[in-house]
N, C-alpha and C. Protein backbone atom coordinates (compact mmCIF):
# COMPACT_ATOMS: atom_id res chain seq x y z
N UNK A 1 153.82 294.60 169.34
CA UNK A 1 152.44 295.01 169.49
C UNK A 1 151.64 294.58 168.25
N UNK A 2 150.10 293.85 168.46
CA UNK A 2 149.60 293.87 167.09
C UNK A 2 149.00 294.77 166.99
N UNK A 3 148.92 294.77 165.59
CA UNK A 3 148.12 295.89 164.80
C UNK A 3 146.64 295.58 164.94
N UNK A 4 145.39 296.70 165.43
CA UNK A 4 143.88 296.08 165.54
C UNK A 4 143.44 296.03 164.07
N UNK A 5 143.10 295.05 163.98
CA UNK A 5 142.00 295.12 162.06
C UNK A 5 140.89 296.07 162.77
N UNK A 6 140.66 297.40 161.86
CA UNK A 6 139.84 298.00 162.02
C UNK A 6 138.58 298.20 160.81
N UNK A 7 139.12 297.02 159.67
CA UNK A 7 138.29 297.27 158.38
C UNK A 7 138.22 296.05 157.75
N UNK A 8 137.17 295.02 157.68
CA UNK A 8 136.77 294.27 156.85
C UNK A 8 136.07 293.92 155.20
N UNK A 9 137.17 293.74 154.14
CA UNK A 9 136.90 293.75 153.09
C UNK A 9 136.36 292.22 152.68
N UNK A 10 134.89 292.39 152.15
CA UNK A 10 134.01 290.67 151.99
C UNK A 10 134.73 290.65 150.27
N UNK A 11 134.95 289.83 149.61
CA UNK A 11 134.53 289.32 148.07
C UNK A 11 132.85 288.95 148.52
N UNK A 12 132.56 288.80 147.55
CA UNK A 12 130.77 288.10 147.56
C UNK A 12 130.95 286.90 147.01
N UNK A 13 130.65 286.14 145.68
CA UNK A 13 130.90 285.31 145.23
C UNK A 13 131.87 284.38 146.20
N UNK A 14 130.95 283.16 146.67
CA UNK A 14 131.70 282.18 147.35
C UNK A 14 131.86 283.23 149.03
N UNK A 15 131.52 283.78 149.27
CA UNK A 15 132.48 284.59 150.86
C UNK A 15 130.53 285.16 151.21
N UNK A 16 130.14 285.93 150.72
CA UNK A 16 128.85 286.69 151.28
C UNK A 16 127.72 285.82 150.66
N UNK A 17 127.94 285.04 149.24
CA UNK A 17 127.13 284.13 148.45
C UNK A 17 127.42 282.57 148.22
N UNK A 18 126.43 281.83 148.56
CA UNK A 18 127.25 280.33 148.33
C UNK A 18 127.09 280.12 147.18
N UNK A 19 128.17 279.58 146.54
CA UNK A 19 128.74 279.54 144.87
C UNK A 19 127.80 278.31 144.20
N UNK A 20 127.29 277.71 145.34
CA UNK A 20 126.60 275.86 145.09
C UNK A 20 124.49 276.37 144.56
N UNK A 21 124.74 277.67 145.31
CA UNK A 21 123.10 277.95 145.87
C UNK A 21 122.67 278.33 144.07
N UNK A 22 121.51 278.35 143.83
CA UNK A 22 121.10 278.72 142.89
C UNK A 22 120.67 280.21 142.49
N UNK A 23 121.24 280.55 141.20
CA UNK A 23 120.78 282.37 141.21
C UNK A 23 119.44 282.32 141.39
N UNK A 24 119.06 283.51 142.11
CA UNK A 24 118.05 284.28 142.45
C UNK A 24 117.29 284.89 141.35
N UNK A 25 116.37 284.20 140.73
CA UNK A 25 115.95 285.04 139.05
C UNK A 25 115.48 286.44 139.13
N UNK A 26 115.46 286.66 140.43
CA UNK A 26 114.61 288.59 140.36
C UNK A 26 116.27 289.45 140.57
N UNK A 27 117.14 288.72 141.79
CA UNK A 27 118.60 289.45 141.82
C UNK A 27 119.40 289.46 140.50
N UNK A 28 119.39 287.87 139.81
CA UNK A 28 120.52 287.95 138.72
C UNK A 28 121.48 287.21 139.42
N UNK A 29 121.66 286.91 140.24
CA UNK A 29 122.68 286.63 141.02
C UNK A 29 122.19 285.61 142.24
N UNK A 30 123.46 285.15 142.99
CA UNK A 30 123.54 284.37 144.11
C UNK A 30 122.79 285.15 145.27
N UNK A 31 121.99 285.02 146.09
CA UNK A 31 121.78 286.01 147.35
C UNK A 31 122.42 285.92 148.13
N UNK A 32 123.04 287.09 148.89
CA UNK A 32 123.44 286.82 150.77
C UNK A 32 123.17 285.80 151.82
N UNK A 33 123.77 284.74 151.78
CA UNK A 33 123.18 283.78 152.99
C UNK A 33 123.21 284.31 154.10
N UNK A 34 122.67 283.60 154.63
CA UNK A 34 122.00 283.94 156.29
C UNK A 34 123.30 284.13 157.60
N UNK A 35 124.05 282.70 156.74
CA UNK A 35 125.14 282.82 157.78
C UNK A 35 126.33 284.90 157.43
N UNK A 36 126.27 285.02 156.25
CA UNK A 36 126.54 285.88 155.94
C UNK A 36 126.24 287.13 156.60
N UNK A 37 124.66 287.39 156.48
CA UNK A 37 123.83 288.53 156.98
C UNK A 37 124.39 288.68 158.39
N UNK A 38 124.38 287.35 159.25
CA UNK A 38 124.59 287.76 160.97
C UNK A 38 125.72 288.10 160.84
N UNK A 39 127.07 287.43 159.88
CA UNK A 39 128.36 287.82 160.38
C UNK A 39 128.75 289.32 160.34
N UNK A 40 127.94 289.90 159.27
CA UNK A 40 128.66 291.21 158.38
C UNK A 40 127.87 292.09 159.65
N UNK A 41 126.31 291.74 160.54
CA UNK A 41 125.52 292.61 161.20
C UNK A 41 126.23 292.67 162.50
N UNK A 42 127.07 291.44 163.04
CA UNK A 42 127.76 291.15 164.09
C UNK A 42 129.05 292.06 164.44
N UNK A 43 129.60 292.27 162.92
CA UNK A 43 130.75 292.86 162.75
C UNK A 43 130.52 294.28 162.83
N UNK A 44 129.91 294.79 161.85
CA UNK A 44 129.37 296.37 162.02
C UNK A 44 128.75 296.91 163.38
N UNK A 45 128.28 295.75 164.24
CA UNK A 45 127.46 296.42 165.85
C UNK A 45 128.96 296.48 166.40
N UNK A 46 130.06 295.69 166.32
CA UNK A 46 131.29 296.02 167.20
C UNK A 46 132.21 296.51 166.68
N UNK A 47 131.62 297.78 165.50
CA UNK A 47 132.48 299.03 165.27
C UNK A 47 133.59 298.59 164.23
N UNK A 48 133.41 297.59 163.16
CA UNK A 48 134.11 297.32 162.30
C UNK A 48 133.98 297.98 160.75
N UNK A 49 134.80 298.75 160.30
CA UNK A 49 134.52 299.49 158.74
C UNK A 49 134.09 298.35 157.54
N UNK A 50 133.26 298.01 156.94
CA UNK A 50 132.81 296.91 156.03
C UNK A 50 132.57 297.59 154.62
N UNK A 51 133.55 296.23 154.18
CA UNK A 51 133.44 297.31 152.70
C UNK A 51 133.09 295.97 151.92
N UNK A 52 133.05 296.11 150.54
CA UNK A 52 132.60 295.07 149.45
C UNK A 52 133.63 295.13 148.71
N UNK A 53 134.37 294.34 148.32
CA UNK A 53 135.55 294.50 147.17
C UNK A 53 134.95 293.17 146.81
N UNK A 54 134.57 293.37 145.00
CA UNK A 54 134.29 292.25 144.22
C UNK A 54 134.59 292.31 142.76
N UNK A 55 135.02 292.10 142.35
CA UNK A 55 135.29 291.38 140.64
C UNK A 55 133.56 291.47 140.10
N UNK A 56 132.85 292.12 139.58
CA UNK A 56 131.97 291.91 138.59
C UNK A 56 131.94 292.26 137.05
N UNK A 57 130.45 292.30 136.74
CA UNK A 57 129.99 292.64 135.14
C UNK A 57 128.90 293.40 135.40
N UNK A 58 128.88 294.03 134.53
CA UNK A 58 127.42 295.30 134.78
C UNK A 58 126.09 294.44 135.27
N UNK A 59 126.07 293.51 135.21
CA UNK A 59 124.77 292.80 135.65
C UNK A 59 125.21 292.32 136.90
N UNK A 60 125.80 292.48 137.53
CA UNK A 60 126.21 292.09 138.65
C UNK A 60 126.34 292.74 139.77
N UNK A 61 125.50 293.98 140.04
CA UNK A 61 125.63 295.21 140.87
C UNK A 61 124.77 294.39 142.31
N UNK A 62 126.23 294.59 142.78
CA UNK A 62 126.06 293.21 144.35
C UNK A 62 124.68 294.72 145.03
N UNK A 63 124.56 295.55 145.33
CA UNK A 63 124.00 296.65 145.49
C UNK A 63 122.42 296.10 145.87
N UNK A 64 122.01 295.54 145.15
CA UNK A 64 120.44 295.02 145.07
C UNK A 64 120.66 293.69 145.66
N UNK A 65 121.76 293.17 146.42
CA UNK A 65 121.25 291.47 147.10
C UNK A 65 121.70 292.02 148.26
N UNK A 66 122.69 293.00 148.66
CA UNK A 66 123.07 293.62 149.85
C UNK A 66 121.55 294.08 150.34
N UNK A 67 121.15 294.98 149.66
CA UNK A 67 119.82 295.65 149.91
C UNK A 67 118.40 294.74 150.35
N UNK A 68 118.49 293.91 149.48
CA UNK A 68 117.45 292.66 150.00
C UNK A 68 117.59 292.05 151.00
N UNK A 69 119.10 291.71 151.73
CA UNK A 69 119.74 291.13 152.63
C UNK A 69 119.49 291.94 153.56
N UNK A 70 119.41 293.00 154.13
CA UNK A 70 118.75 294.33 154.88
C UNK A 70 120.64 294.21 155.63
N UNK A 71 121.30 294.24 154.77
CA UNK A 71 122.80 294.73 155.46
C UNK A 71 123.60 296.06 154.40
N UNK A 72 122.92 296.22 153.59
CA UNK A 72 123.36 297.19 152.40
C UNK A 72 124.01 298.79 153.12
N UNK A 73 123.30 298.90 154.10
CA UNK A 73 123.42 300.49 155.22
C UNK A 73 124.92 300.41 156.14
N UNK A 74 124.97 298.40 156.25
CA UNK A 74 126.49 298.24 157.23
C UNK A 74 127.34 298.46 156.46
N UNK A 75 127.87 299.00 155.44
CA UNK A 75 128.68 298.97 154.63
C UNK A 75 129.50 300.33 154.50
N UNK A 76 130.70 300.37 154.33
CA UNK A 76 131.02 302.09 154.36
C UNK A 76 131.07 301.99 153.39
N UNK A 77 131.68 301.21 152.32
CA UNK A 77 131.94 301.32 150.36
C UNK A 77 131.78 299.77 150.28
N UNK A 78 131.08 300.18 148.60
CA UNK A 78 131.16 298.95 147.68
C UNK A 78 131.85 299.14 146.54
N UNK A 79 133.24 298.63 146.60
CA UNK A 79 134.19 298.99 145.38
C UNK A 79 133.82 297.42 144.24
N UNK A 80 132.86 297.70 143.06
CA UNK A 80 132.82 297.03 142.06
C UNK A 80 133.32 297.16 141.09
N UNK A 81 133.79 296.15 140.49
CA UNK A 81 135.02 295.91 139.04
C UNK A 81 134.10 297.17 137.84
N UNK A 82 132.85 296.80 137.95
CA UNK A 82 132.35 296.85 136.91
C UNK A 82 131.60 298.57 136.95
N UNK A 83 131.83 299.30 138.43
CA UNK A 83 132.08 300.48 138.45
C UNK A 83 133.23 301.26 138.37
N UNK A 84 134.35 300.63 139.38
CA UNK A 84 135.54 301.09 139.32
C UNK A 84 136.97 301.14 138.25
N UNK A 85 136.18 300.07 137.76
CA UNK A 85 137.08 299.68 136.29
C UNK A 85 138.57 299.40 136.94
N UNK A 86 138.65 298.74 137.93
CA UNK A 86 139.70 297.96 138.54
C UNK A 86 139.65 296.53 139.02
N UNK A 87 139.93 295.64 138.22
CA UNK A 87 140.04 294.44 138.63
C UNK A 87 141.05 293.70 139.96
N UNK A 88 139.99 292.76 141.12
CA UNK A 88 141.22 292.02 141.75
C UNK A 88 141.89 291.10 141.18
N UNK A 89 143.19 290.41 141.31
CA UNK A 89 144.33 291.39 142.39
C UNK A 89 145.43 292.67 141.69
N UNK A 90 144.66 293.33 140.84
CA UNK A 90 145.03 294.58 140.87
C UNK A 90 145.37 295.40 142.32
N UNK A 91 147.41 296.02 142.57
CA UNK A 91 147.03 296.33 143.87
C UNK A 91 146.02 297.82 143.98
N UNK A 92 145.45 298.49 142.84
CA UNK A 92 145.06 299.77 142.75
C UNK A 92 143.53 299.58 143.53
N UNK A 93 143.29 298.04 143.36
CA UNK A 93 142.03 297.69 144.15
C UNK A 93 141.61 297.74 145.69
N UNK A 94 143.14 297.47 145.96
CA UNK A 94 143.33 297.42 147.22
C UNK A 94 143.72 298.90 147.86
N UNK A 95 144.13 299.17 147.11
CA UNK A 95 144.03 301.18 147.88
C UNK A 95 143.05 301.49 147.64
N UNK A 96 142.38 301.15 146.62
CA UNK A 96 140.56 301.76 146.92
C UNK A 96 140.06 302.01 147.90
N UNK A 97 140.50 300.36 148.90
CA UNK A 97 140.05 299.81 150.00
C UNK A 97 140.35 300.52 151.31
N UNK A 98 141.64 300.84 151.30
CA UNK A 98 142.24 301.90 151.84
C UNK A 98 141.74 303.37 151.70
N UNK A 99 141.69 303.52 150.82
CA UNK A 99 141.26 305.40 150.74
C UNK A 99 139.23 305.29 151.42
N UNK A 100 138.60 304.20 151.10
CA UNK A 100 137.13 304.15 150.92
C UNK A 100 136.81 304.28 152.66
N UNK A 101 138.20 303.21 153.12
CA UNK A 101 138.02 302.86 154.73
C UNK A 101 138.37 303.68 155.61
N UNK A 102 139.42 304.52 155.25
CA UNK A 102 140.14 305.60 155.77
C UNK A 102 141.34 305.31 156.46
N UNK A 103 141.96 303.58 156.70
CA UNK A 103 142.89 303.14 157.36
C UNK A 103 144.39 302.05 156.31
N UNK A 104 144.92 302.43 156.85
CA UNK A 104 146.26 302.09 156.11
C UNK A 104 146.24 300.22 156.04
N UNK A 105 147.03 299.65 155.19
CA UNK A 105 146.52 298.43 155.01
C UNK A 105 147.02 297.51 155.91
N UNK A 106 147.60 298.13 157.07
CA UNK A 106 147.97 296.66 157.67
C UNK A 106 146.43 296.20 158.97
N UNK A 107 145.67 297.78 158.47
CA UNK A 107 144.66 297.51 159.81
C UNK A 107 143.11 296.60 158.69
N UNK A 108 143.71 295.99 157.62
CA UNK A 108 142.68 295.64 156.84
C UNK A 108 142.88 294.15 156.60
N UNK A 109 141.78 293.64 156.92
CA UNK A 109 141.62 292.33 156.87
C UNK A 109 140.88 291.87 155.34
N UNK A 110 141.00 291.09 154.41
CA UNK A 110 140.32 290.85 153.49
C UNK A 110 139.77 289.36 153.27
N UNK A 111 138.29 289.01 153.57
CA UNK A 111 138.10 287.90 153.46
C UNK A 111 137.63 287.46 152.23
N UNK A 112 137.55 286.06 151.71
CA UNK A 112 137.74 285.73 150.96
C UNK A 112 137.81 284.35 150.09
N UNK A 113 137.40 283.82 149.27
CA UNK A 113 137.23 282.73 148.50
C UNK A 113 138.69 282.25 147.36
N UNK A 114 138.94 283.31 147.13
CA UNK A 114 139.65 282.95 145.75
C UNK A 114 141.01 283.31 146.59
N UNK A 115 141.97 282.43 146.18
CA UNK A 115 143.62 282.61 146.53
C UNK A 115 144.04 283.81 146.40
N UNK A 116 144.30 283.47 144.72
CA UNK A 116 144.74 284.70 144.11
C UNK A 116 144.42 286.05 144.47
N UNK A 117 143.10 286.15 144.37
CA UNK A 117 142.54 287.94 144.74
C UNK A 117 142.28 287.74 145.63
N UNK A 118 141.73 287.10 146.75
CA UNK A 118 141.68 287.63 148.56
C UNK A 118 142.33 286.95 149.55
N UNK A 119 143.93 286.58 148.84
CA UNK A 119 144.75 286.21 149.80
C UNK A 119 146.01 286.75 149.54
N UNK A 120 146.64 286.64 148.15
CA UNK A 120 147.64 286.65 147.40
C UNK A 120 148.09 288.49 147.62
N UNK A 121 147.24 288.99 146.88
CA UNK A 121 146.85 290.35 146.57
C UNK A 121 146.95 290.83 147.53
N UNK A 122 146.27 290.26 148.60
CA UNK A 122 146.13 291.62 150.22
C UNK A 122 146.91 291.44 150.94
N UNK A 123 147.69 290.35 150.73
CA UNK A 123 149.40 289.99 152.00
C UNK A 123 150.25 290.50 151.16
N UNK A 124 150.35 290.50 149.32
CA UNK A 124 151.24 291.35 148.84
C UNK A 124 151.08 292.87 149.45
N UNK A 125 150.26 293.35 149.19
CA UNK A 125 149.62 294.83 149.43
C UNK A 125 149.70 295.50 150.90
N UNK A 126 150.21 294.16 152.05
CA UNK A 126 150.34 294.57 153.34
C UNK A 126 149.00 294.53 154.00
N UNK A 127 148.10 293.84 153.55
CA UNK A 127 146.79 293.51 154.22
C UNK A 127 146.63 291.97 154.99
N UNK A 128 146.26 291.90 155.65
CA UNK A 128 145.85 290.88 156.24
C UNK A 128 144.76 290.04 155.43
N UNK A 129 144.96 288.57 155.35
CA UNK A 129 143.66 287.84 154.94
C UNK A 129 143.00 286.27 155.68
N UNK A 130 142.07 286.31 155.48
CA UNK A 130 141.14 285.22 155.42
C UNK A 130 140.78 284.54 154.38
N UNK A 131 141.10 283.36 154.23
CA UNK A 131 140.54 282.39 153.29
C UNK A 131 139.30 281.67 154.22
N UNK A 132 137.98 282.13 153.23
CA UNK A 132 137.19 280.66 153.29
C UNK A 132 136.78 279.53 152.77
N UNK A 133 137.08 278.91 153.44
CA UNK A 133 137.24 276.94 152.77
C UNK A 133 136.58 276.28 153.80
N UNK A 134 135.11 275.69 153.58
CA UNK A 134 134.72 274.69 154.40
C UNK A 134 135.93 273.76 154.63
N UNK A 135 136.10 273.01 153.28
CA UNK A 135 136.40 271.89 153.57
C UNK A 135 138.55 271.63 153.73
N UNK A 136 138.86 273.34 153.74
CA UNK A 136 139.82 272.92 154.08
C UNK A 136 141.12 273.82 152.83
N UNK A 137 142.07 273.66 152.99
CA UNK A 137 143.59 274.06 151.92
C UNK A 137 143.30 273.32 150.91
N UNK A 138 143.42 273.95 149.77
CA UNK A 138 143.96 272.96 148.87
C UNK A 138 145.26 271.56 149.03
N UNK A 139 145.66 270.85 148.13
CA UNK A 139 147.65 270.06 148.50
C UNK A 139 148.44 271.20 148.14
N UNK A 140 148.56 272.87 146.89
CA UNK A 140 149.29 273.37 146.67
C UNK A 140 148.85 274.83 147.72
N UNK A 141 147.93 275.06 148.81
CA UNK A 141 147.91 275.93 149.17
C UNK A 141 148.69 275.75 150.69
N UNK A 142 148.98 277.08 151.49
CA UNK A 142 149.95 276.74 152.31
C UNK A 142 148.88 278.13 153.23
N UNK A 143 149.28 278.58 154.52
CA UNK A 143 148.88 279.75 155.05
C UNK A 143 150.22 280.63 155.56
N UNK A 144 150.07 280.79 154.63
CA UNK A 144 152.16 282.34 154.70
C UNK A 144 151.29 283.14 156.26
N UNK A 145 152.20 283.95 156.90
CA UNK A 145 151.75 284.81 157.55
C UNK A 145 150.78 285.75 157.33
N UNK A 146 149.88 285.89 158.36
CA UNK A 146 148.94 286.98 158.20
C UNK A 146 147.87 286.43 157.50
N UNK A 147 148.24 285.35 157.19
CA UNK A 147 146.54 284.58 156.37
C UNK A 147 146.09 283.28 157.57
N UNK A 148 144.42 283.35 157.63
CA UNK A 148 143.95 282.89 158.52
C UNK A 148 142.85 281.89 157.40
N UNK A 149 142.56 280.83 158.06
CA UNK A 149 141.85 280.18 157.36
C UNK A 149 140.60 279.75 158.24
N UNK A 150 139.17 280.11 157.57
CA UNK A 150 137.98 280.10 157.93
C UNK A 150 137.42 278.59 157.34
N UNK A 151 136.94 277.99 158.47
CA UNK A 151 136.04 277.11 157.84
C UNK A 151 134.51 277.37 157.51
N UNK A 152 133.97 278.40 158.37
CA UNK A 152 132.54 279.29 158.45
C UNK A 152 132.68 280.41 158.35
N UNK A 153 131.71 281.11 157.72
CA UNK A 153 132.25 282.94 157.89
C UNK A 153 132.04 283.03 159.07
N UNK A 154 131.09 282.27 159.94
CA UNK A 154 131.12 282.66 162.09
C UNK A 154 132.05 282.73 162.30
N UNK A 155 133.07 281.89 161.91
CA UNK A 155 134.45 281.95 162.65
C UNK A 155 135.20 283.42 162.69
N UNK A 156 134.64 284.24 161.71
CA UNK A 156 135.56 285.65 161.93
C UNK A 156 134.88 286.40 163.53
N UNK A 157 134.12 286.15 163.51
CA UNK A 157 134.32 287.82 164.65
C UNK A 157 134.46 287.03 165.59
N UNK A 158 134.99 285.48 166.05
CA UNK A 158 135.75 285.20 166.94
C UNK A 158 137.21 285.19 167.05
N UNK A 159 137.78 285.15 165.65
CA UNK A 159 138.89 285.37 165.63
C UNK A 159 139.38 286.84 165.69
N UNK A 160 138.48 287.65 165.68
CA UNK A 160 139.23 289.14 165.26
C UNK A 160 139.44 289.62 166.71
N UNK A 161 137.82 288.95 167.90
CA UNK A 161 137.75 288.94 169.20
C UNK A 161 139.23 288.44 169.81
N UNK A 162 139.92 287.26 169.67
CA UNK A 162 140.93 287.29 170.09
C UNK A 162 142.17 288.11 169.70
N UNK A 163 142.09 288.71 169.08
CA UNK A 163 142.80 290.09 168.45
C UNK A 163 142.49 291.06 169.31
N UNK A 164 141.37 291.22 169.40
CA UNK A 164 141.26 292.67 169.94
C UNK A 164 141.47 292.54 172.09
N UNK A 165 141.77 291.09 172.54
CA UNK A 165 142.55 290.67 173.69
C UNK A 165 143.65 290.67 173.63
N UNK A 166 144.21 291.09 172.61
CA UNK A 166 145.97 290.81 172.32
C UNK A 166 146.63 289.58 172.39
N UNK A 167 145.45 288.90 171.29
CA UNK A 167 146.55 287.45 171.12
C UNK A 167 146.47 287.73 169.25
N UNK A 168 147.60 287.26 168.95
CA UNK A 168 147.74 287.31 167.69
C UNK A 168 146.58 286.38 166.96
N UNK A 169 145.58 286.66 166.17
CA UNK A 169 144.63 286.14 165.63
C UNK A 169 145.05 284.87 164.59
């Protein structure tokens, strides 16, 4: 039987923000792209827990580009480095994620930019992940079980859709 992902954890940087786009001089920061806004609004209308797990610095309170983005309300928690004083792939980050969502980690999906912290970390930890890579794997990256690879953030709530038909995603 699979397990349903009932909780989607974004990184921002590179995953909710394009890393190429230029900071926003009033945010401080990268803004929410568009493709972003529909995925995270798409996900939350079909009953998905959305949380923020990100690596920051006190100037970096994702809080105010969520809010501008008018998706800040879809969110059940925003676990930040630079509040929580837990860095990813710390696994203490990842039970955050767990205690914030209310569901045990195999029903948690974590999408994601960086190997290390939103792939590495959440298949150690018994989470499910998503890598996003337009353009593809690295030559030293591989997809171990339970990691799915995004070329668009659209591509998630079609893949989670065939999950929730009972085909392994």
């Amino acid at each position: 039987m699979i397990t349903r992902t009932t909780c989607i954890t974004f990184d921002y940087g590179g995953t909710l923000s394009d890393l190429y786009a230029h900071p926003d001089p009033e945010l401080g920061m990268r803004p929410v792209t568009a493709e972003a806004i529909d995925t995270v609004r798409a996900l939350a209308g079909q009953g998905y827990r959305l949380v923020l797990l990100s690596n920051t610095g006190p100037s970096q309170d994702r809080t105010r580009a969520l809010d501008r983005a008018g998706v800040l309300d879809v969110f059940t928690a925003l676990l930040q480095s630079h509040q929580t004083g837990i860095l990813k792939p710390d696994p203490l980050a990842y039970a955050a994620v767990c205690h914030a969502a209310g569901c045990p980690p195999e029903q948690v999906m974590v999408v994601g930019d960086n190997y290390t912290n939103d792939v590495a970390g959440p298949l150690a930890y018994g989470m499910r992940a998503a890598v996003l890579r337009p353009g593809g794997l690295g030559p030293d990256e591989h997809l171990p079980y339970g990691l799915h690879l995004l070329r668009r953030l659209t591509d998630l709530p079609p893949l989670l859709a065939r999950e929730r038909q009972g085909h392994r995603p």
